[in-house]
N, C-alpha and C. Protein backbone atom coordinates (compact mmCIF):
# COMPACT_ATOMS: atom_id res chain seq x y z
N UNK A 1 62.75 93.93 37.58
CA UNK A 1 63.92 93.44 38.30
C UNK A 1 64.82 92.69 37.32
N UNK A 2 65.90 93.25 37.41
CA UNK A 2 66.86 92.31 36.12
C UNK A 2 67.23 91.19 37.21
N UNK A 3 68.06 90.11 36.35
CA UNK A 3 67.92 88.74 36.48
C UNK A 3 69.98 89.02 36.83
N UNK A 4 70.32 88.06 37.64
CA UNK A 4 71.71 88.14 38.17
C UNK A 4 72.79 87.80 36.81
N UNK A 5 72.31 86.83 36.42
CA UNK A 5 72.98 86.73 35.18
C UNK A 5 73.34 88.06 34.44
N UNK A 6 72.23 88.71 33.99
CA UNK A 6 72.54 90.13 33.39
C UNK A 6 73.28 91.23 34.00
N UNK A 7 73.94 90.72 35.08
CA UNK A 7 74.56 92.02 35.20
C UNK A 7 76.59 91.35 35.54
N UNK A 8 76.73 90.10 35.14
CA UNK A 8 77.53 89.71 34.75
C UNK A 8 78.34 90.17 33.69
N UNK A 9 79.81 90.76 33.48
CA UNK A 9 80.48 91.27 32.75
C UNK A 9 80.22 92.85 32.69
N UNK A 10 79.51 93.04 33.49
CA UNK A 10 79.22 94.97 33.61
C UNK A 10 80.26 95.07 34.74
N UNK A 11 80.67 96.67 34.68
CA UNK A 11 81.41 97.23 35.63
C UNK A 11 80.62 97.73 36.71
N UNK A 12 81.07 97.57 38.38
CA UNK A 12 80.64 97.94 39.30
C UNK A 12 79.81 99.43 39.05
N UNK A 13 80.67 100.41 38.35
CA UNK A 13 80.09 101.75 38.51
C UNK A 13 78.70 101.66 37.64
N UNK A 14 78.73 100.66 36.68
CA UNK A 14 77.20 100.81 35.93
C UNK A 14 76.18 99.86 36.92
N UNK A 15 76.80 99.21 37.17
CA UNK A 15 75.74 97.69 38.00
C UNK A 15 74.94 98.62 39.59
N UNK A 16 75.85 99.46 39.71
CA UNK A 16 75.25 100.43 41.06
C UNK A 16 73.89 101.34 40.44
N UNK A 17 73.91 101.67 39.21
CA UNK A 17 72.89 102.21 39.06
C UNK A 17 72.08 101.46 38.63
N UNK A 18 71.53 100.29 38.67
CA UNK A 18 70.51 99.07 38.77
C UNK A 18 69.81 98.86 40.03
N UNK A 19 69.12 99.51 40.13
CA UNK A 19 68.07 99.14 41.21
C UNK A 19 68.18 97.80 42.07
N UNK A 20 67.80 96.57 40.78
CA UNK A 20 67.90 95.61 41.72
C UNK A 20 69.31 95.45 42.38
N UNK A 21 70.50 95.58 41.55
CA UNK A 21 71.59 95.70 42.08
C UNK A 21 71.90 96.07 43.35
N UNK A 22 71.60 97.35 43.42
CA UNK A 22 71.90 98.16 44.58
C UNK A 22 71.06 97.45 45.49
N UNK A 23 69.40 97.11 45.64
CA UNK A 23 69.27 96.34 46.57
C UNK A 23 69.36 94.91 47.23
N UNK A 24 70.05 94.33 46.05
CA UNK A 24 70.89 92.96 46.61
C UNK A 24 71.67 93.17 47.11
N UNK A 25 72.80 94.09 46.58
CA UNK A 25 73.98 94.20 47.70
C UNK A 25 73.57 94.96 49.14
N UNK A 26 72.76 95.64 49.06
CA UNK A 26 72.48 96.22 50.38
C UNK A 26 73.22 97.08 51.15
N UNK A 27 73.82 97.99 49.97
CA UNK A 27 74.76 98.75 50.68
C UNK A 27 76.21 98.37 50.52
N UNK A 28 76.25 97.22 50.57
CA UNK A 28 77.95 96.38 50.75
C UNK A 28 78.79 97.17 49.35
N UNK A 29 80.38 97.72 49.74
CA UNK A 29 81.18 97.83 48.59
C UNK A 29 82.28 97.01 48.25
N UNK A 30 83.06 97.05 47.61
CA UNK A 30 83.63 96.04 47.49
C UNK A 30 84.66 96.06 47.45
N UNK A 31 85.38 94.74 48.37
CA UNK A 31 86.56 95.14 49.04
C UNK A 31 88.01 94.26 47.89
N UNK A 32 88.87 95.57 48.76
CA UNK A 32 89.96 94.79 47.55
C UNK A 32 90.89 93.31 48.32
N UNK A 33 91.50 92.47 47.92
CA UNK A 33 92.31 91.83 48.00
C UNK A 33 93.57 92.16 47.46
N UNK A 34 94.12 91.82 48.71
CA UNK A 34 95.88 92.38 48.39
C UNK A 34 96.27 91.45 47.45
N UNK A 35 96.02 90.59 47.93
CA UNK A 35 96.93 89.03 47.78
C UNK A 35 96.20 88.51 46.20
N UNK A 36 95.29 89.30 46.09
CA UNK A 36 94.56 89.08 44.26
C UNK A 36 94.50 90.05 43.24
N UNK A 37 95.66 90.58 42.56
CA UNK A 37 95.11 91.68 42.38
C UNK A 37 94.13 91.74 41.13
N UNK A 38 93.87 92.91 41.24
CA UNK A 38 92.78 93.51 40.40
C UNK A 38 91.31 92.40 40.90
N UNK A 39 90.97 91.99 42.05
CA UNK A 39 89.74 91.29 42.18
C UNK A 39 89.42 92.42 43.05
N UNK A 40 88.11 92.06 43.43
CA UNK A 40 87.04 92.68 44.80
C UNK A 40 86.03 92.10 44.58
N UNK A 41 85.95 91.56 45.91
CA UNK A 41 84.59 90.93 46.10
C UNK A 41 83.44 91.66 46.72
N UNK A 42 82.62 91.00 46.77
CA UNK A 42 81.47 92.02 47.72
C UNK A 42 80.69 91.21 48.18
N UNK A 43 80.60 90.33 49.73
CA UNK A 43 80.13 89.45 50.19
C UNK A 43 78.89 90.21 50.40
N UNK A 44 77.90 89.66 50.25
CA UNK A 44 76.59 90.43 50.72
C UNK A 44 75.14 89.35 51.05
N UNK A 45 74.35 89.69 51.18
CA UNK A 45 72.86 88.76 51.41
C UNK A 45 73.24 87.72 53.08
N UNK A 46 73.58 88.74 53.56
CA UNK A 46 74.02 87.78 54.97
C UNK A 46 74.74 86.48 54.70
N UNK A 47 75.99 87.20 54.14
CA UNK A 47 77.11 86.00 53.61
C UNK A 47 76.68 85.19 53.40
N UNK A 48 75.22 84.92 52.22
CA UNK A 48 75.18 83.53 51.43
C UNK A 48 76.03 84.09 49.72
N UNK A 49 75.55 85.16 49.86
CA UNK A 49 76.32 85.26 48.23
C UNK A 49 77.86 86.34 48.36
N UNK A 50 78.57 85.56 47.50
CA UNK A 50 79.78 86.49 47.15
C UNK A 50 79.79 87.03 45.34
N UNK A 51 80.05 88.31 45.31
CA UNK A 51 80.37 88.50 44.29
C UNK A 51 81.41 89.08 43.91
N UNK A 52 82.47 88.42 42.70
CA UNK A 52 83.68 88.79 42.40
C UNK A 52 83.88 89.29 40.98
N UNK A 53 84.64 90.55 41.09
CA UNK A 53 84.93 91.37 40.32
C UNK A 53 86.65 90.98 40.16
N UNK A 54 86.30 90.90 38.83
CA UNK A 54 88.32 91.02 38.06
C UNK A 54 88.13 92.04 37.30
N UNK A 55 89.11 92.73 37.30
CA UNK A 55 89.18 94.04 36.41
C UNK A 55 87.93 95.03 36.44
N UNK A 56 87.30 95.01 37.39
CA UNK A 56 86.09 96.23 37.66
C UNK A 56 84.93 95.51 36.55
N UNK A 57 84.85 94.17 37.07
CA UNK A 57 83.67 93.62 35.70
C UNK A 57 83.21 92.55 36.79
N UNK A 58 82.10 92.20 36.92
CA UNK A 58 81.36 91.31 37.74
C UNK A 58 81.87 90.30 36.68
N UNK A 59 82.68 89.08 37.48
CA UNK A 59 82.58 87.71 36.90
C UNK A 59 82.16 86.54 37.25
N UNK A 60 82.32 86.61 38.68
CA UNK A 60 81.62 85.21 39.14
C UNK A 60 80.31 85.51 40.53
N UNK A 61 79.33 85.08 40.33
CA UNK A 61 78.50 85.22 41.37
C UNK A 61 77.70 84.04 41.76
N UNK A 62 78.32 84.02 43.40
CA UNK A 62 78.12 82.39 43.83
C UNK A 62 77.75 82.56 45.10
N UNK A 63 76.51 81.64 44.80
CA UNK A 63 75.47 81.32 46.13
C UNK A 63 76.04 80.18 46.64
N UNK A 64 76.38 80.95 48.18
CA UNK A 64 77.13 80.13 49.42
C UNK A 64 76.39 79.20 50.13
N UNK A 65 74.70 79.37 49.90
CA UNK A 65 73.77 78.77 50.45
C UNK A 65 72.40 78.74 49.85
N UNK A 66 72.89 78.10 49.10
CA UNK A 66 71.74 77.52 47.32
C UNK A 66 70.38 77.35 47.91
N UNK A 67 70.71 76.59 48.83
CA UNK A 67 68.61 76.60 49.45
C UNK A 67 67.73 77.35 50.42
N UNK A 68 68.34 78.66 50.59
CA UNK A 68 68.08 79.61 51.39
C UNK A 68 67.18 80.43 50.44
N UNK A 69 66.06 80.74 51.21
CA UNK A 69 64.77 81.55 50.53
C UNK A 69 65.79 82.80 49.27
N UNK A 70 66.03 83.66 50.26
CA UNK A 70 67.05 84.36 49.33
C UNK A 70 67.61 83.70 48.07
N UNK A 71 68.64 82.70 48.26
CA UNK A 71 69.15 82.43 47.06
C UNK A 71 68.20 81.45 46.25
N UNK A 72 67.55 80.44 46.62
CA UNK A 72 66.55 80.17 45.34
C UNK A 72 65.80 81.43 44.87
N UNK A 73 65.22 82.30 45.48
CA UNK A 73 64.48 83.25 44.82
C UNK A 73 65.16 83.93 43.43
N UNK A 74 66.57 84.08 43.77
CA UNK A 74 67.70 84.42 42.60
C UNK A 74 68.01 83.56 42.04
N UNK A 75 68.49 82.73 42.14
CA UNK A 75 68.56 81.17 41.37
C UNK A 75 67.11 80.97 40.12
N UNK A 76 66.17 81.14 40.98
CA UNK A 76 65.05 80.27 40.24
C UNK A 76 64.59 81.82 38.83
N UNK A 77 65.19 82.57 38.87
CA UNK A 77 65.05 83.90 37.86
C UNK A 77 65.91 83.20 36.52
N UNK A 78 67.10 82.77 36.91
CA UNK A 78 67.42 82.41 35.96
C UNK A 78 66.97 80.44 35.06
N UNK A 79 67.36 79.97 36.34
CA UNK A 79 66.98 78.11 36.46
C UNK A 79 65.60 78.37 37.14
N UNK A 80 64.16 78.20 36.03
CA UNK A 80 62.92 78.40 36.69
C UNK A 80 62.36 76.89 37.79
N UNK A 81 63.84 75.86 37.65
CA UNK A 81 63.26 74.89 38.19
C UNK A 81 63.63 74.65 39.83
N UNK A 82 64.77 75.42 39.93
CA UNK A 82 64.96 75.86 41.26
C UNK A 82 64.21 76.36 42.31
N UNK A 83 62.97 76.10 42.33
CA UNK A 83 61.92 76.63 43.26
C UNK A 83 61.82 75.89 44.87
N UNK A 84 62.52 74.76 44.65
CA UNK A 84 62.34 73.67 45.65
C UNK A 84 63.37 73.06 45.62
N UNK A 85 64.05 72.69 46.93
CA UNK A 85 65.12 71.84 47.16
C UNK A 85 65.44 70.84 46.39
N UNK A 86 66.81 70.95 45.70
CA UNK A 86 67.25 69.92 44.79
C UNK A 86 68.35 68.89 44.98
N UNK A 87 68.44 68.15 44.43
CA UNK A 87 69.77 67.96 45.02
C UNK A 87 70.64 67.56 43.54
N UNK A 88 71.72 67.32 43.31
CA UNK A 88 72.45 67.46 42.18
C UNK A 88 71.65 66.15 41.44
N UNK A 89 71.39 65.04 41.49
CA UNK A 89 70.78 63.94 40.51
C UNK A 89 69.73 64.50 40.18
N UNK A 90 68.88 65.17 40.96
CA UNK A 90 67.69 66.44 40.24
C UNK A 90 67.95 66.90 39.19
N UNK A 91 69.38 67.86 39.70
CA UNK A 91 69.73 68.85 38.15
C UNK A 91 70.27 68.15 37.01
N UNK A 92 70.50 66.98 37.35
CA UNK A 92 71.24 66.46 36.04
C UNK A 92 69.91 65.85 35.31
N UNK A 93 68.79 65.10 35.98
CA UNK A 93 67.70 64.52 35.39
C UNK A 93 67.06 65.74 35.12
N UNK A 94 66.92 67.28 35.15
CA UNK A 94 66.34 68.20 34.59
C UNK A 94 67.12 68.63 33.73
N UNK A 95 68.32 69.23 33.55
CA UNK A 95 68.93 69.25 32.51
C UNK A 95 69.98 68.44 31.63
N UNK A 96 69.98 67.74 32.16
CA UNK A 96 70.56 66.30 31.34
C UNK A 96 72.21 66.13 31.98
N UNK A 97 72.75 65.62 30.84
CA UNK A 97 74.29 65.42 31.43
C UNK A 97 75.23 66.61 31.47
N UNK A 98 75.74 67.09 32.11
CA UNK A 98 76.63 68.33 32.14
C UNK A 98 77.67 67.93 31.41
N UNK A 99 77.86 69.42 30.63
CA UNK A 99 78.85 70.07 29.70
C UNK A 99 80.11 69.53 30.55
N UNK A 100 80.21 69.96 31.28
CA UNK A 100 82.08 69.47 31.96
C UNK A 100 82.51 69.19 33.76
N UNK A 101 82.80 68.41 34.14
CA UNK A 101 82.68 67.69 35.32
C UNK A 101 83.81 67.99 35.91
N UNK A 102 84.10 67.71 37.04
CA UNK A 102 85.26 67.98 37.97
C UNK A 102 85.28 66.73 39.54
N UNK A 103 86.40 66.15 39.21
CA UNK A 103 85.88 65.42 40.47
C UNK A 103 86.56 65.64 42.00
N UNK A 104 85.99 65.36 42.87
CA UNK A 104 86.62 65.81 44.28
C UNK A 104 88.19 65.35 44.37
N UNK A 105 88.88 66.28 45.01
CA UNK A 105 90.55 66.51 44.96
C UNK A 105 90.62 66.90 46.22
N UNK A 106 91.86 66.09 47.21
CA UNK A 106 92.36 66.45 48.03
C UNK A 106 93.73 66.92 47.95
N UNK A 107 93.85 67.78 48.66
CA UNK A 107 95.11 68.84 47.96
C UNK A 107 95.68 68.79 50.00
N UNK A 108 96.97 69.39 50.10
CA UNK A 108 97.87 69.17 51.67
C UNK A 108 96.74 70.11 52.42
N UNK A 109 96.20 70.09 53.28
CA UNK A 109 95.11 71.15 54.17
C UNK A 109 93.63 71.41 53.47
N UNK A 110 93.44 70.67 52.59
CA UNK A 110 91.98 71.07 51.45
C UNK A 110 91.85 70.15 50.72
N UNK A 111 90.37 70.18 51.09
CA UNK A 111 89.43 68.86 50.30
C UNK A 111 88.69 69.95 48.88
N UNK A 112 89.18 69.89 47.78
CA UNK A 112 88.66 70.89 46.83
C UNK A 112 87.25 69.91 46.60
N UNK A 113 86.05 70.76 46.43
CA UNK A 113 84.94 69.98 45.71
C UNK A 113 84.52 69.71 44.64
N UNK A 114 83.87 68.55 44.05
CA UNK A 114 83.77 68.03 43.01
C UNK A 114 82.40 69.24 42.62
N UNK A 115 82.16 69.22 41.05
CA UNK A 115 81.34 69.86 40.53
C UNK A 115 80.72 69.64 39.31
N UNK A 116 79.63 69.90 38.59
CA UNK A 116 79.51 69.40 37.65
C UNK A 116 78.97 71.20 36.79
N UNK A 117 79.29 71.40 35.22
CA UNK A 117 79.02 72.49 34.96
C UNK A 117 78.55 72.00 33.21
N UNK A 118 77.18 73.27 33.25
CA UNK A 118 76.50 73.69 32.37
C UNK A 118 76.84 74.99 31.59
N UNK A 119 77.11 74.58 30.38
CA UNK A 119 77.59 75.98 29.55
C UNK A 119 76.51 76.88 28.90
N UNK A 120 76.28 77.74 29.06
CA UNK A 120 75.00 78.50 28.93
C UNK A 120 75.55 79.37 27.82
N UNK A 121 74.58 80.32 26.81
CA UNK A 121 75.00 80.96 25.35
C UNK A 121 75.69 82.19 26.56
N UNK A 122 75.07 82.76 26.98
CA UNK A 122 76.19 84.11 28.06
C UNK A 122 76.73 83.84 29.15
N UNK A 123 76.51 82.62 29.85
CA UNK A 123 77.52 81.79 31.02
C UNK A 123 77.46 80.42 31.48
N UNK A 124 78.15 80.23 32.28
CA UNK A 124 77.96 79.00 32.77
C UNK A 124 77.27 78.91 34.20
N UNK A 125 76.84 77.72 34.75
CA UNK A 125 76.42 77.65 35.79
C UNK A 125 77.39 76.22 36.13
N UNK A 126 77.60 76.78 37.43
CA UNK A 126 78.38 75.45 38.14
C UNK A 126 77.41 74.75 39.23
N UNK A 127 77.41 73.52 39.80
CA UNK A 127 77.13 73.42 40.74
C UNK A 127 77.97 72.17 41.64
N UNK A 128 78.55 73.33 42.29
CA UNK A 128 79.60 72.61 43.55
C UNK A 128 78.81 71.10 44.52
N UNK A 129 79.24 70.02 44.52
CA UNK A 129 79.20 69.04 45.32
C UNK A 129 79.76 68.97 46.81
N UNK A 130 79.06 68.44 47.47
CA UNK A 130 79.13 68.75 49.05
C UNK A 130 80.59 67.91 49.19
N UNK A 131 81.00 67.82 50.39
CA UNK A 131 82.16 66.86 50.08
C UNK A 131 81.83 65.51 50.78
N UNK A 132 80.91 65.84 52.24
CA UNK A 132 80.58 64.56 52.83
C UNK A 132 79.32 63.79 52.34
N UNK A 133 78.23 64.56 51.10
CA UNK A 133 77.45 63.51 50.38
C UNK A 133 77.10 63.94 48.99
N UNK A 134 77.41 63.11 47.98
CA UNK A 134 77.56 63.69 46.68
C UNK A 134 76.23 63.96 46.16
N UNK A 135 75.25 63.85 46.47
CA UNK A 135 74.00 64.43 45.73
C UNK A 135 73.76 65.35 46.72
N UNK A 136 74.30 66.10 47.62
CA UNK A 136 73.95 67.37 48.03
C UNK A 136 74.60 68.42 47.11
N UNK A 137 73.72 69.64 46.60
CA UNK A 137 74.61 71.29 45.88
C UNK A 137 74.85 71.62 47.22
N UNK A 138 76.15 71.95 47.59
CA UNK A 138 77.05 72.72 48.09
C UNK A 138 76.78 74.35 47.72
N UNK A 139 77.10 75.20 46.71
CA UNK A 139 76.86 76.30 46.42
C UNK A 139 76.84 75.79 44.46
N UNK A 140 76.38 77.40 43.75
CA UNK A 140 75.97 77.04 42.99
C UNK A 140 76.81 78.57 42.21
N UNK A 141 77.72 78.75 41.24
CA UNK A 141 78.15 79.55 40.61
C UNK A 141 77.89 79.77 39.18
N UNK A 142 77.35 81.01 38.91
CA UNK A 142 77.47 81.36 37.84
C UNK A 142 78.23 82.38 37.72
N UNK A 143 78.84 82.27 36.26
CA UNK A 143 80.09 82.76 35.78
C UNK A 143 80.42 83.05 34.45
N UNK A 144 81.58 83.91 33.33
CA UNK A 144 81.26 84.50 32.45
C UNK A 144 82.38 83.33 31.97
């Protein structure tokens, strides 16, 4: 079973012939956005994960619901410490201080969330902050 990370920066038409691929998405293809171009996403795993394609290249793939059997099981392939509910002062006392921070922003109709991110040698991993308690992960993105 390849690991989600690895199939980051591949094009949809190669990532379909990946086994595990094809059975994470479960069928799902991927739809275009008018209003973005050149993206498509492909919501799949009973809308906990989205995955987004720019230019026919998987770039960002983000778990909508980080502590759901499903997504730790994918999570913890790449982060082996993800096996058990964490909460962000976890990840920072397991991997120390994050590479680059972001803090919560309210914008006219949107509360953007704060995040803290780890730069990895082939990506990064984000992990989004809840907005109503800051040591809850919200979702958790990795990205090229």
């Amino acid at each position: 079973m390849s690991k989600p990370t690895e199939w980051l920066q591949k094009k949809y038409q190669d990532l379909i012939k990946d086994s595990s691929f094809a059975s994470f998405i479960g069928g799902n293809v991927p739809q275009f956005d008018k209003d973005l171009s050149g993206r498509h996403d492909i919501i799949c795993c009973d809308d906990q994960v989205n995955l987004i394609f720019e230019d026919y290249r998987l770039r960002n793939i983000i778990f909508l619901s980080p502590h759901s059997s499903l997504s730790k099981r994918y999570i913890a392939m790449e982060l082996d410490f993800f096996k058990q509910p964490l909460s962000i002062s976890d990840v920072i006392k397991i991997l120390g201080d994050p590479d680059e921070k972001g803090e919560a922003r309210k914008l006219p109709g949107l509360v953007q969330k704060g995040w803290i991110r780890y730069n990895r040698e082939t990506y990064k991993v984000t992990f989004s902050i809840d907005n109503l308690d800051s040591d809850i992960i919200a979702d958790i993105r990795f990205r090229v």
